[in-house]
C-alpha atoms as a PDB file:
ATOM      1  CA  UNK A   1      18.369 -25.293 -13.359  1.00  0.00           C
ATOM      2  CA  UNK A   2      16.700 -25.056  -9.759  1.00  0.00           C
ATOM      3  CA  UNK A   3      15.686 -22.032  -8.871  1.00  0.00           C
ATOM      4  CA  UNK A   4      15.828 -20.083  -5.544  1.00  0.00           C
ATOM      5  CA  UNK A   5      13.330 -18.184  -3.348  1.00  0.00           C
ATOM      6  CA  UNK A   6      14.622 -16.333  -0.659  1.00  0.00           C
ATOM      7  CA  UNK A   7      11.008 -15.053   1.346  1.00  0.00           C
ATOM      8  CA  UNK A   8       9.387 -14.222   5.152  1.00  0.00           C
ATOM      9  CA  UNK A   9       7.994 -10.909   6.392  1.00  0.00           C
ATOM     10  CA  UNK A  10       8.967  -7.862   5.011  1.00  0.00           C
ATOM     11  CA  UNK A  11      11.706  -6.870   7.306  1.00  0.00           C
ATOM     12  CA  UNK A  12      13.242 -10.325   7.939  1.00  0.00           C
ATOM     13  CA  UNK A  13      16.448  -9.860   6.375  1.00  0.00           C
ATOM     14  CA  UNK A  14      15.293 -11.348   2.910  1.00  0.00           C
ATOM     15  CA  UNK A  15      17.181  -8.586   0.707  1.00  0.00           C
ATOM     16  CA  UNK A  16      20.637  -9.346   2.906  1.00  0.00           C
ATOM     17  CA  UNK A  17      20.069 -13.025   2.466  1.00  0.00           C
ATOM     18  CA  UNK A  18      19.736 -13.191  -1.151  1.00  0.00           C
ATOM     19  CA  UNK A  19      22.643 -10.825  -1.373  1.00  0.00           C
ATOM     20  CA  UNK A  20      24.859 -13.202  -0.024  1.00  0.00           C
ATOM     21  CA  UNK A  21      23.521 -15.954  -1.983  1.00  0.00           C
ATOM     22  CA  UNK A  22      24.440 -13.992  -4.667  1.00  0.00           C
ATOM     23  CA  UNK A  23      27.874 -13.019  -3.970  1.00  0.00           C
ATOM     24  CA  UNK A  24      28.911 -16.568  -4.984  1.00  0.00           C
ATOM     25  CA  UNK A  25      28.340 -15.676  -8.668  1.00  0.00           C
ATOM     26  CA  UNK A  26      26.131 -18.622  -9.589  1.00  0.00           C
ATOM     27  CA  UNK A  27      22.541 -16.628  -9.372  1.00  0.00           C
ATOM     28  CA  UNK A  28      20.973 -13.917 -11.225  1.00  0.00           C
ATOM     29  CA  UNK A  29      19.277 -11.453  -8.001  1.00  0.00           C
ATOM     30  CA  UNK A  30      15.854 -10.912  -9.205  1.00  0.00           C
ATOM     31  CA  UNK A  31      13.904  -8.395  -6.481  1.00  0.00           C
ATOM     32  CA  UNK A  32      10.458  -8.615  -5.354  1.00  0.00           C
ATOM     33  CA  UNK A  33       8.762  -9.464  -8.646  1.00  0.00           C
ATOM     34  CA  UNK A  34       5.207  -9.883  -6.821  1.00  0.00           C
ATOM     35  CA  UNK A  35       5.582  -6.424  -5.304  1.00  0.00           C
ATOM     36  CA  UNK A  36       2.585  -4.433  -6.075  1.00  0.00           C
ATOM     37  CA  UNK A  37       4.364  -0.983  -6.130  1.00  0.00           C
ATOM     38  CA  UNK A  38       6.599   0.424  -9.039  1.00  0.00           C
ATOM     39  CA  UNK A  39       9.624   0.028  -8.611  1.00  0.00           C
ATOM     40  CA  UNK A  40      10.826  -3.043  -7.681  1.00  0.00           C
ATOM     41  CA  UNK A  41       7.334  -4.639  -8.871  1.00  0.00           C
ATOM     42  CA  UNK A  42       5.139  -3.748 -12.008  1.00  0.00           C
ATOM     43  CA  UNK A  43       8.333  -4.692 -14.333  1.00  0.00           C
ATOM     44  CA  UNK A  44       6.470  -7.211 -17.036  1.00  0.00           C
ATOM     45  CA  UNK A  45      10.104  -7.783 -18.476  1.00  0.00           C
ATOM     46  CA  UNK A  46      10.954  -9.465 -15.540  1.00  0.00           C
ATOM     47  CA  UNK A  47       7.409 -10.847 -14.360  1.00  0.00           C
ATOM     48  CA  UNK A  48       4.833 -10.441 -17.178  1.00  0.00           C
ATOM     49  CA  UNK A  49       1.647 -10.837 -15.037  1.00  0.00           C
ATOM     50  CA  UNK A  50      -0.185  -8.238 -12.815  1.00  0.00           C
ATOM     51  CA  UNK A  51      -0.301  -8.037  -9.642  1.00  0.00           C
ATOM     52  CA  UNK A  52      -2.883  -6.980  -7.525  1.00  0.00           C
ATOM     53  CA  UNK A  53      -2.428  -7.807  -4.080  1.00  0.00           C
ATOM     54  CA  UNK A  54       0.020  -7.589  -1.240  1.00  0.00           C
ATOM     55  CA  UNK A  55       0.836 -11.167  -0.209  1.00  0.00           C
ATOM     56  CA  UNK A  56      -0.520 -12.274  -4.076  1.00  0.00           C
ATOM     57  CA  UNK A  57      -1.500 -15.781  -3.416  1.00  0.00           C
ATOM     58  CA  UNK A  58      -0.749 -18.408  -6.069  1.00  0.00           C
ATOM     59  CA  UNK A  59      -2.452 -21.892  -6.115  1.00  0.00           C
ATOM     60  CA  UNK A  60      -3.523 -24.586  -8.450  1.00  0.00           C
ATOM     61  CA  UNK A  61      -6.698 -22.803  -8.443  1.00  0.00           C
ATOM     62  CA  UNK A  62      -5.364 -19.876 -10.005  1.00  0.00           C
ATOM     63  CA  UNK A  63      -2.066 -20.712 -11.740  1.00  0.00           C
ATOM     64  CA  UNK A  64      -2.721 -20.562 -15.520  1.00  0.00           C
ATOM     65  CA  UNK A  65      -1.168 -16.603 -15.430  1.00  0.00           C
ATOM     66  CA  UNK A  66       1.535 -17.414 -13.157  1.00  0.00           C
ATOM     67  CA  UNK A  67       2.673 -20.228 -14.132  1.00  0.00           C
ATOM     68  CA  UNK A  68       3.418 -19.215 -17.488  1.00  0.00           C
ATOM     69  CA  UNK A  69       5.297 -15.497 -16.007  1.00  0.00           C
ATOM     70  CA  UNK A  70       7.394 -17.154 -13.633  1.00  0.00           C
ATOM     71  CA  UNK A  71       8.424 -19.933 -15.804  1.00  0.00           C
ATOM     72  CA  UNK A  72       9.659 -17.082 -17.788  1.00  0.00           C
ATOM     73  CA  UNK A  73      11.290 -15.423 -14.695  1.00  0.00           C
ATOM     74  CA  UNK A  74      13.268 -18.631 -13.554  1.00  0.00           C
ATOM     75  CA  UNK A  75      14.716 -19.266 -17.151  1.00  0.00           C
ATOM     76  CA  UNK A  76      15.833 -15.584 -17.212  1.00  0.00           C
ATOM     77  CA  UNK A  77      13.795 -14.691 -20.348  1.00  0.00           C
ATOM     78  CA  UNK A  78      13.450 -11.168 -19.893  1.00  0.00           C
ATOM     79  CA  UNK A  79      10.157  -9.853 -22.042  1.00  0.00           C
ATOM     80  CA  UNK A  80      11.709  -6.616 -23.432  1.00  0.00           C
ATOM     81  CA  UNK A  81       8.662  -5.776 -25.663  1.00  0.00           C
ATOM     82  CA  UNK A  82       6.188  -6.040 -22.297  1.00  0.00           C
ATOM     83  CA  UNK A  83       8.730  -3.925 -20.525  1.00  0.00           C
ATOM     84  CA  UNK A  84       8.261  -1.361 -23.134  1.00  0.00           C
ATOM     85  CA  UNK A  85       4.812  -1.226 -23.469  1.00  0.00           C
ATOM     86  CA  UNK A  86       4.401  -0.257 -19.892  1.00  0.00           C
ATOM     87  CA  UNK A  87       7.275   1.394 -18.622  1.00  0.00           C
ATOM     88  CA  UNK A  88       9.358   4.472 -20.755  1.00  0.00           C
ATOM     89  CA  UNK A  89      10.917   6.665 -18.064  1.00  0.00           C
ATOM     90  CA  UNK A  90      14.453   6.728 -17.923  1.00  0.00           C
ATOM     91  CA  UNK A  91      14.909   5.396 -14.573  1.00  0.00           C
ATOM     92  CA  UNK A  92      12.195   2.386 -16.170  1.00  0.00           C
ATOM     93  CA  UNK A  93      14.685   2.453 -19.090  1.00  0.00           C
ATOM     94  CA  UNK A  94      17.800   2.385 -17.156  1.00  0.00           C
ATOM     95  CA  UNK A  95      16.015  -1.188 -15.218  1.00  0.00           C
ATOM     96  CA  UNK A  96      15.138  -2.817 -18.438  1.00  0.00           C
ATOM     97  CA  UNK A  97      18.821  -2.327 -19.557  1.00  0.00           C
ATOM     98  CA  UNK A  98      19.988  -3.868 -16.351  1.00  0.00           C
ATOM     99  CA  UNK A  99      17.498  -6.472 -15.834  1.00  0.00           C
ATOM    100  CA  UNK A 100      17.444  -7.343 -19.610  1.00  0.00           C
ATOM    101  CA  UNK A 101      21.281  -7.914 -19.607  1.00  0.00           C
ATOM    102  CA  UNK A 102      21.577  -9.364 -16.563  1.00  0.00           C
ATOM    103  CA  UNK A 103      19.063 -12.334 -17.306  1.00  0.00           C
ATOM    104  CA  UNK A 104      20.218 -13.040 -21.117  1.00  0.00           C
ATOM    105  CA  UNK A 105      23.826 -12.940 -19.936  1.00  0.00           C
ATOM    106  CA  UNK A 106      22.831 -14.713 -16.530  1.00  0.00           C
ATOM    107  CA  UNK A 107      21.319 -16.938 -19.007  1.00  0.00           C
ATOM    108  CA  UNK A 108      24.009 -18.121 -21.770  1.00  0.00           C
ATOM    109  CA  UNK A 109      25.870 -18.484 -18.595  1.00  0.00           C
ATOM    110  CA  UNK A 110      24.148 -21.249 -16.929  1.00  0.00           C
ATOM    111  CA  UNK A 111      23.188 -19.265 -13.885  1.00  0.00           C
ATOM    112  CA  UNK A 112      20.246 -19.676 -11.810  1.00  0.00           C
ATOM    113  CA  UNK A 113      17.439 -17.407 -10.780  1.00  0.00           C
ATOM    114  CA  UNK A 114      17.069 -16.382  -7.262  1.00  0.00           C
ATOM    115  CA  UNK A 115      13.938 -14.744  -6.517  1.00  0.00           C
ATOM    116  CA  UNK A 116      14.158 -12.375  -3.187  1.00  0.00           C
ATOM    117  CA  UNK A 117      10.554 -11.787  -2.786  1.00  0.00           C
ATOM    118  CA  UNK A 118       8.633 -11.690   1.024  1.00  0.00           C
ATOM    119  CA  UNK A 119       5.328 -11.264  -0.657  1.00  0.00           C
ATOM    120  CA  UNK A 120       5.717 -14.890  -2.355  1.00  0.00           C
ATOM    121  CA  UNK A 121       5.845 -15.904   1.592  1.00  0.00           C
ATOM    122  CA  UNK A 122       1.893 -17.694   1.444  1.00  0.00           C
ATOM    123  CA  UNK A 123       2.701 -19.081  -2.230  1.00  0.00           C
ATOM    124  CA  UNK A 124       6.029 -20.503  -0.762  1.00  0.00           C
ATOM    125  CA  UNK A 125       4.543 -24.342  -1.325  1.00  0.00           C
ATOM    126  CA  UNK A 126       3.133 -23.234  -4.936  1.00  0.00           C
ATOM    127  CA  UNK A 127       6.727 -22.145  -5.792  1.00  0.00           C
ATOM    128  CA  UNK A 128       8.332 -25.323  -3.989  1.00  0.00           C
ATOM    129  CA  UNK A 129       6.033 -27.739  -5.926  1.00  0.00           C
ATOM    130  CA  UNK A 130       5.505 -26.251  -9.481  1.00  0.00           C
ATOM    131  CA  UNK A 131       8.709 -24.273 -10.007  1.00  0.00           C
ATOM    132  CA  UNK A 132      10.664 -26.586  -7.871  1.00  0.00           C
ATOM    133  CA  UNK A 133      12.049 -23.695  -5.814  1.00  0.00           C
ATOM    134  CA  UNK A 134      14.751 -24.152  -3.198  1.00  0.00           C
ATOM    135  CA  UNK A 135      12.830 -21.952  -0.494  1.00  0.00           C
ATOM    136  CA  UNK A 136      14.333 -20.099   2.450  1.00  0.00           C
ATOM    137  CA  UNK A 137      11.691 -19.207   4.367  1.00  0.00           C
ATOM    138  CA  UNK A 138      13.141 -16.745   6.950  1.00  0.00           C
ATOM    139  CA  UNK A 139      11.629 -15.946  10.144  1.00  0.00           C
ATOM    140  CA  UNK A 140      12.263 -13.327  12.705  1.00  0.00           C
ATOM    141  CA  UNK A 141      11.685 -12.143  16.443  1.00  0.00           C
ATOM    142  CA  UNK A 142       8.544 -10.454  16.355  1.00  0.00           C
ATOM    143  CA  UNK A 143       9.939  -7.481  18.751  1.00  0.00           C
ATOM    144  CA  UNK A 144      12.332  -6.868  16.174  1.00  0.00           C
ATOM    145  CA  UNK A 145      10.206  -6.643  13.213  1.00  0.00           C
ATOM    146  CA  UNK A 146       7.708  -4.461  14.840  1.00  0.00           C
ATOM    147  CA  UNK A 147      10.678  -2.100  15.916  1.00  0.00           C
ATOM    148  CA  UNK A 148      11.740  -2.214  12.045  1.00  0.00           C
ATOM    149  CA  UNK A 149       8.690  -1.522  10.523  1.00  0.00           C
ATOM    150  CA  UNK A 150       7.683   1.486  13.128  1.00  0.00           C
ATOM    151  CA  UNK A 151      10.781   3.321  11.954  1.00  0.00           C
ATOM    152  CA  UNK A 152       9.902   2.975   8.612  1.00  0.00           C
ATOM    153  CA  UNK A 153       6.254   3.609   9.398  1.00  0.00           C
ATOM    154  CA  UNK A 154       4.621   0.504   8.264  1.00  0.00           C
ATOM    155  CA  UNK A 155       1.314  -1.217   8.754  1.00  0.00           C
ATOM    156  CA  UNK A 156      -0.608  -4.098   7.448  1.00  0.00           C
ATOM    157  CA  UNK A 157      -3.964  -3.788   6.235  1.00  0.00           C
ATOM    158  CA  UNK A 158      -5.576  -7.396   7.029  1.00  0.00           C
ATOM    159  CA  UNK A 159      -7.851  -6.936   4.497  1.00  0.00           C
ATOM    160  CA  UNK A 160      -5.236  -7.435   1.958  1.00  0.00           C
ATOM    161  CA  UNK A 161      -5.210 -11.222   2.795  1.00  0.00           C
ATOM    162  CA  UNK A 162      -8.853 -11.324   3.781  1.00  0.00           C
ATOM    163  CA  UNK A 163      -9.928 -10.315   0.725  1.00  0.00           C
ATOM    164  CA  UNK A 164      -8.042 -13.560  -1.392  1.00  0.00           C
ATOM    165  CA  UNK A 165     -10.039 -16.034  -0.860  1.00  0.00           C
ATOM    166  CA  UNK A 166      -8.160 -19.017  -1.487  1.00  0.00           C
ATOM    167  CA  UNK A 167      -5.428 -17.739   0.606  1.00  0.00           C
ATOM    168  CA  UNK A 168      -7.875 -17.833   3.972  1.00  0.00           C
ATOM    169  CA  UNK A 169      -9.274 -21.381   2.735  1.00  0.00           C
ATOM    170  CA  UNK A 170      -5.750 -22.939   2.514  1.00  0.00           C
ATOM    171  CA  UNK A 171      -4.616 -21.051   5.491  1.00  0.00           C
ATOM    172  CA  UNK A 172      -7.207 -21.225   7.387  1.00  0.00           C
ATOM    173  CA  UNK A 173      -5.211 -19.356  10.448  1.00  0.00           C
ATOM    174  CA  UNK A 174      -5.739 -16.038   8.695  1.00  0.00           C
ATOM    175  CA  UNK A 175      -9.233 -16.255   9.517  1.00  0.00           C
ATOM    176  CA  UNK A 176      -7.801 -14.583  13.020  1.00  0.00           C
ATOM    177  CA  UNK A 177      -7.597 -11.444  10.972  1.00  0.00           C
ATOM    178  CA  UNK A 178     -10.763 -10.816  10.499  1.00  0.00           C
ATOM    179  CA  UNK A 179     -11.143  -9.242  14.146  1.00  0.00           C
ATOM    180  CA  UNK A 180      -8.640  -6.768  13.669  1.00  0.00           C
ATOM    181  CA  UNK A 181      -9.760  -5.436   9.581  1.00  0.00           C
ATOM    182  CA  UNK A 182     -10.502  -2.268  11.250  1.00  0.00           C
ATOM    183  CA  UNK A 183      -7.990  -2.199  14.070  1.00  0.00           C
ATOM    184  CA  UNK A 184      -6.520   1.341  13.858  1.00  0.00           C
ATOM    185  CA  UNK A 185      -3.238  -0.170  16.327  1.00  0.00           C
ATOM    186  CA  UNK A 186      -0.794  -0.637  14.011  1.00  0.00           C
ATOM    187  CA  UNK A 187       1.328  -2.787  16.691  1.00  0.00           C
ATOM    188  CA  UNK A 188      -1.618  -5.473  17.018  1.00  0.00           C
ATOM    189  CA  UNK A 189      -1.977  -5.977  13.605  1.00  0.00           C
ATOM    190  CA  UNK A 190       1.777  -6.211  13.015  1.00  0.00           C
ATOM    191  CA  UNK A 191       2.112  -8.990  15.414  1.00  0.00           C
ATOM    192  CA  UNK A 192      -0.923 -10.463  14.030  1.00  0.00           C
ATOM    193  CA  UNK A 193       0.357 -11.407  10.465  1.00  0.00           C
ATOM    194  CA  UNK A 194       4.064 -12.254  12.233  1.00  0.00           C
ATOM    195  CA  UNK A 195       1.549 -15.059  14.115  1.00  0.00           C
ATOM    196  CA  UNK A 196       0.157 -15.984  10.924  1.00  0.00           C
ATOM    197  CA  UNK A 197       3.085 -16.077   9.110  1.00  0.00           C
ATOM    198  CA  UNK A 198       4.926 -18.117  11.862  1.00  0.00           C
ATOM    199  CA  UNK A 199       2.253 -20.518  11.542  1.00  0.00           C
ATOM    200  CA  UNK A 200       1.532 -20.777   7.830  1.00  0.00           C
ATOM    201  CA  UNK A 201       5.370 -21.375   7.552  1.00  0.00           C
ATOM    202  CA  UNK A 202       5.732 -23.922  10.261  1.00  0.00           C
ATOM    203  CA  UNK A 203       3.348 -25.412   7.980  1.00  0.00           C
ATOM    204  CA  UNK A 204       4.725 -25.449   4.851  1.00  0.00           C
ATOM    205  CA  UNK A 205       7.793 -26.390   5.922  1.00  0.00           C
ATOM    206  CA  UNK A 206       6.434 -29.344   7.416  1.00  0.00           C
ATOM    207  CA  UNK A 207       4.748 -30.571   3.846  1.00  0.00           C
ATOM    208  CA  UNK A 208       7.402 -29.178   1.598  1.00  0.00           C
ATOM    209  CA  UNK A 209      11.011 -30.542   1.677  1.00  0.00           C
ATOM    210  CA  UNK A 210      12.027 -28.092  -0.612  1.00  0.00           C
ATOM    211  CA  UNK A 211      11.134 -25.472   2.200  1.00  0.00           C
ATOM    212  CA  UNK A 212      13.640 -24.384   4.690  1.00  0.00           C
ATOM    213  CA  UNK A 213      13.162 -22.394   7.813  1.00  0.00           C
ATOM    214  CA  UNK A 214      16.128 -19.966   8.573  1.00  0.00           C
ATOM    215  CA  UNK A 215      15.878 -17.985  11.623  1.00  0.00           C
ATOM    216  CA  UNK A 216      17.323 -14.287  10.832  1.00  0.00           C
ATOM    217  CA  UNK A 217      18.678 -13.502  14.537  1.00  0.00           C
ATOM    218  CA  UNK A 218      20.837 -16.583  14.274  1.00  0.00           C
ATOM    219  CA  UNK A 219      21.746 -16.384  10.350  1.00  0.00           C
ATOM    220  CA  UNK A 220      22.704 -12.712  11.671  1.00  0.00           C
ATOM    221  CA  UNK A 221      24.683 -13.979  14.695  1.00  0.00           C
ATOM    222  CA  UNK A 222      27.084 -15.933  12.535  1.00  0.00           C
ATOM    223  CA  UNK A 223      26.805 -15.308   8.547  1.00  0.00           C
ATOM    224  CA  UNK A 224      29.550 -17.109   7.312  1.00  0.00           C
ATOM    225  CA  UNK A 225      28.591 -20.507   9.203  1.00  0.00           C
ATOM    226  CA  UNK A 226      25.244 -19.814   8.628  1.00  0.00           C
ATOM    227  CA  UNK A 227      25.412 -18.817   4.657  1.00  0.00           C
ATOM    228  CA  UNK A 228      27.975 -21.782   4.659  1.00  0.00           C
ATOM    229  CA  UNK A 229      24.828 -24.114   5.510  1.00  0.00           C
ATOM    230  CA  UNK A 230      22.379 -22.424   2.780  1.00  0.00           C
ATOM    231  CA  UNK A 231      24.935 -22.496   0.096  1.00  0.00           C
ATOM    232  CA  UNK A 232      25.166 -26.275   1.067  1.00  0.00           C
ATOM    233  CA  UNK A 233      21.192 -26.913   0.889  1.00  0.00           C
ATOM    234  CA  UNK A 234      20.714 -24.481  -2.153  1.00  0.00           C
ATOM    235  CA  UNK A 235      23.358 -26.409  -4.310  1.00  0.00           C
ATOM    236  CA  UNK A 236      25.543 -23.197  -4.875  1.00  0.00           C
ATOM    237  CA  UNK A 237      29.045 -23.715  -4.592  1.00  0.00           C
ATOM    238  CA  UNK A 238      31.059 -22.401  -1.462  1.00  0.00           C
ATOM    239  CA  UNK A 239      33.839 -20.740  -2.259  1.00  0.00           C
ATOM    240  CA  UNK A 240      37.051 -18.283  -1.356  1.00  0.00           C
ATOM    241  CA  UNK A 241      34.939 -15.625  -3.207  1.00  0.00           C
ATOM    242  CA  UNK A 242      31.752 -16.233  -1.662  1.00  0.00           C
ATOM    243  CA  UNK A 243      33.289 -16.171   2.255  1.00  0.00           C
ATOM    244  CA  UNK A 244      35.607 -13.316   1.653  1.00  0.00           C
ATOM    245  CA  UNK A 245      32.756 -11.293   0.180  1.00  0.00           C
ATOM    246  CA  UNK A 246      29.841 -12.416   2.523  1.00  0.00           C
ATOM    247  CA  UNK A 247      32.136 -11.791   5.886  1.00  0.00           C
ATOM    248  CA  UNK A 248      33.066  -8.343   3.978  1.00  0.00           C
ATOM    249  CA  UNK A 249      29.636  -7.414   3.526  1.00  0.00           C
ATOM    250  CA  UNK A 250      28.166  -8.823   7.333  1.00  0.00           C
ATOM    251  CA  UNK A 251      30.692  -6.506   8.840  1.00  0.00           C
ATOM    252  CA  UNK A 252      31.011  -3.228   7.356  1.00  0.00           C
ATOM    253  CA  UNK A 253      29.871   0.102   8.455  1.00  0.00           C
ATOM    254  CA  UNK A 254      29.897  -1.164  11.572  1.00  0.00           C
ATOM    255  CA  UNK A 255      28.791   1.488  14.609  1.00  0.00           C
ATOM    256  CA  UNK A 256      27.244   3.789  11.697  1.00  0.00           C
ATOM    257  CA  UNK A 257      23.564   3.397  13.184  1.00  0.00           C
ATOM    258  CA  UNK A 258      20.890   2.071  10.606  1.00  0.00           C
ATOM    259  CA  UNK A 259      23.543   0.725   8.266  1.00  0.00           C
ATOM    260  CA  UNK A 260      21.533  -1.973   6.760  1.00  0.00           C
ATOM    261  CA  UNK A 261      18.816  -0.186   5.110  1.00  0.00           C
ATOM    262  CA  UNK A 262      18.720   2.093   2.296  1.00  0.00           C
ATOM    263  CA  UNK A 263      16.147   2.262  -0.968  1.00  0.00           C
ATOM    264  CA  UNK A 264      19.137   2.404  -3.279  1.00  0.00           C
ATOM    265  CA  UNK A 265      20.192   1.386  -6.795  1.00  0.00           C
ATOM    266  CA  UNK A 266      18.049   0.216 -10.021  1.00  0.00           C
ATOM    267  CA  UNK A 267      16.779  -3.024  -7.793  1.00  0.00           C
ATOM    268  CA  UNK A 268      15.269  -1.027  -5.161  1.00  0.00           C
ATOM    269  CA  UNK A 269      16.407  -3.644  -2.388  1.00  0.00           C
ATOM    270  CA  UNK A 270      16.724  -2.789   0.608  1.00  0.00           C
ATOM    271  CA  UNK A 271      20.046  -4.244   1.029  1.00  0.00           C
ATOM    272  CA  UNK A 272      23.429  -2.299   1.773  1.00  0.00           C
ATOM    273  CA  UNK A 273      26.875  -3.741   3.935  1.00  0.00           C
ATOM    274  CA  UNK A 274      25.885  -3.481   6.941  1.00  0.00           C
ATOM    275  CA  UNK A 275      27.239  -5.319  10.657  1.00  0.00           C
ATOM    276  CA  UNK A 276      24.757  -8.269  10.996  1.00  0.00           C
ATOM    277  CA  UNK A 277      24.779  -8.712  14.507  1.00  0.00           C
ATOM    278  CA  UNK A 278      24.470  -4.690  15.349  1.00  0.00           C
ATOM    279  CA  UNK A 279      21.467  -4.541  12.800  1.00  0.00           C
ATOM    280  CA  UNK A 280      19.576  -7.708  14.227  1.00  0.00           C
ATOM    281  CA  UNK A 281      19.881  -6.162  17.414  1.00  0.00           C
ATOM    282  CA  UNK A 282      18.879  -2.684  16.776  1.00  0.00           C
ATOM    283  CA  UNK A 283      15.527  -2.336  15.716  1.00  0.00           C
ATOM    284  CA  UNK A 284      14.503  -3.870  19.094  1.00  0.00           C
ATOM    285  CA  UNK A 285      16.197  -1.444  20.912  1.00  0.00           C
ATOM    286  CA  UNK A 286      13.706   1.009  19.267  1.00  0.00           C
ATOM    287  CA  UNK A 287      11.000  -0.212  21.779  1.00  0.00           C
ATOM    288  CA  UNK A 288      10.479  -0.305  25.272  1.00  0.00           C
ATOM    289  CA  UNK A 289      10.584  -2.692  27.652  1.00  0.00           C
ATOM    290  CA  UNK A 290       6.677  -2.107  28.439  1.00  0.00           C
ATOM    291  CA  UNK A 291       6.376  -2.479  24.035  1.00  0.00           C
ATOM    292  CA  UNK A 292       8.512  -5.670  24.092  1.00  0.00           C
ATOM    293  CA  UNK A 293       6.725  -7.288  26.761  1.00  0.00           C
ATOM    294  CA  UNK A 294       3.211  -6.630  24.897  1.00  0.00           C
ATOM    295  CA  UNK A 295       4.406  -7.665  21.797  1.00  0.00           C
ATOM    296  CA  UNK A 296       5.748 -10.826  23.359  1.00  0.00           C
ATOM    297  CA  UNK A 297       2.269 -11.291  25.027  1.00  0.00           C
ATOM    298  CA  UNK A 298       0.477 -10.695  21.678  1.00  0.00           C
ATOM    299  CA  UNK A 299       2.993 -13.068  20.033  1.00  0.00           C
ATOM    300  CA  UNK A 300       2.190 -16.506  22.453  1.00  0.00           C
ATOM    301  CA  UNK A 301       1.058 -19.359  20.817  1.00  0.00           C
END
């Protein structure tokens, strides 16, 4: 059963995409396993490995630990007894009851794991080549994800892929980083990692025909020719269900401002119905023109 991996930036629509995958009924949504906060990540039932950096890069040179978690992952074994050891709250409880049905059921049922997970974005060719991933590697207009992550007051710490070694010596385009460890603009270094990431998955793409670059404006523009297409190259089945479901969800709450985003639910994702074209369009409008421009600037090749 091929599994699918729905990653890009944080912020570039990779919760809404593997939504809609999912609304055909053939995948089990699995959410941000490599996450290093708790929730959605630090779940061994569903990933029984640790994690200990954003963007955790997986290689050859490192694989032994996550090769055996993730093979688990894909085939929907859910590790009950790990879960258990770690994690007793009831809201931990209430996940493992979730996740733990949802993968053995998922599982007598022939479905397929789809992993929704923008910190596997730098592993994207590990999980093509060893797990034999269907990847959609989504990418999206830099003003708009630095408009997104200001409202939600983000920032990147370079050092987090700095400090991984073999993630600077097979992308070696991350050595532009190291300028900016220390850079206390948290619109430079934004724009810095969408470069990186722009290139790095140019890149992969290029090597890896299981990799597939989506761009999220135009996936946004026109979901149900554009979901059409990934259900198409992921193998899923389109279907009555999956259209009336997916145009359902890429139209509701439309003129209800910030409609698309909510921490919600035992998953955490950041998914909720939402009007795709309003939402792609609004976090830019956060900016100003002067802001656009210089992230455009910062942005050039």
């Amino acid at each position: 059963m091929t599994p699918v991996l729905v990653t890009g930036l944080p912020r570039s629509g990779t919760s809404w995409t593997g939504k809609m995958l999912a609304a055909g009924g053939e995948l089990v949504y699995v959410n941000e396993p490599l996450n290093p906060g708790h929730p959605p990540g630090g779940c061994p039932g569903v990933l029984d490995a640790r994690v200990t950096h954003r963007f955790q890069y997986i290689c050859p040179d490192n694989e032994a630990v996550w090769l055996r978690a993730f093979a688990d992952t894909v085939a929907l074994r859910y590790r009950f007894l790990a879960e258990l050891r770690r994690n007793r709250s009831p809201y931990d409880l209430a996940r493992l009851v979730r996740y733990g049905t949802a993968f053995t059921l998922g599982r007598l049922a022939g479905r397929r794991a789809l992993l929704d997970d923008p910190f596997a974005l730098f592993s994207a060719g590990w999980f093509a080549e060893r797990l034999g991933c269907r990847v959609i590697l989504l990418l999206r207009d830099p003003v708009g994800l630095v408009g997104s992550w200001r409202r939600l007051g983000w920032a990147v710490s370079p050092r987090e892929l700095l400090g991984q070694p073999l993630l600077v010596r097979d992308h070696p385009c991350l050595a532009e980083l190291r300028p900016l460890a220390d850079c206390p603009d948290p619109m430079t270094t934004t724009v810095a990692l969408w470069r990186a990431a722009r290139d790095v998955a140019a890149d992969l793409a290029a090597r890896h025909p299981g990799i597939l670059l989506v761009s999220y404006e135009e996936l946004a523009a026109d979901p149900v020719r554009g979901f059409r297409g990934l259900y198409d190259w992921a193998g899923l089945t389109w279907s009555s269900r999956a259209e009336r479901r997916i145009s359902r969800a890429c139209t509701a709450a439309a003129g209800r401002p910030g409609g698309g985003f909510a921490w919600s639910g035992l998953s955490r994702t950041a998914y909720r119905p939402m009007d795709s074209r309003r939402a792609a369009a609004s976090a830019a409008a956060r900016l100003s023109r002067e802001e656009a421009h210089r992230i455009r600037r910062l942005a050039a090749p």
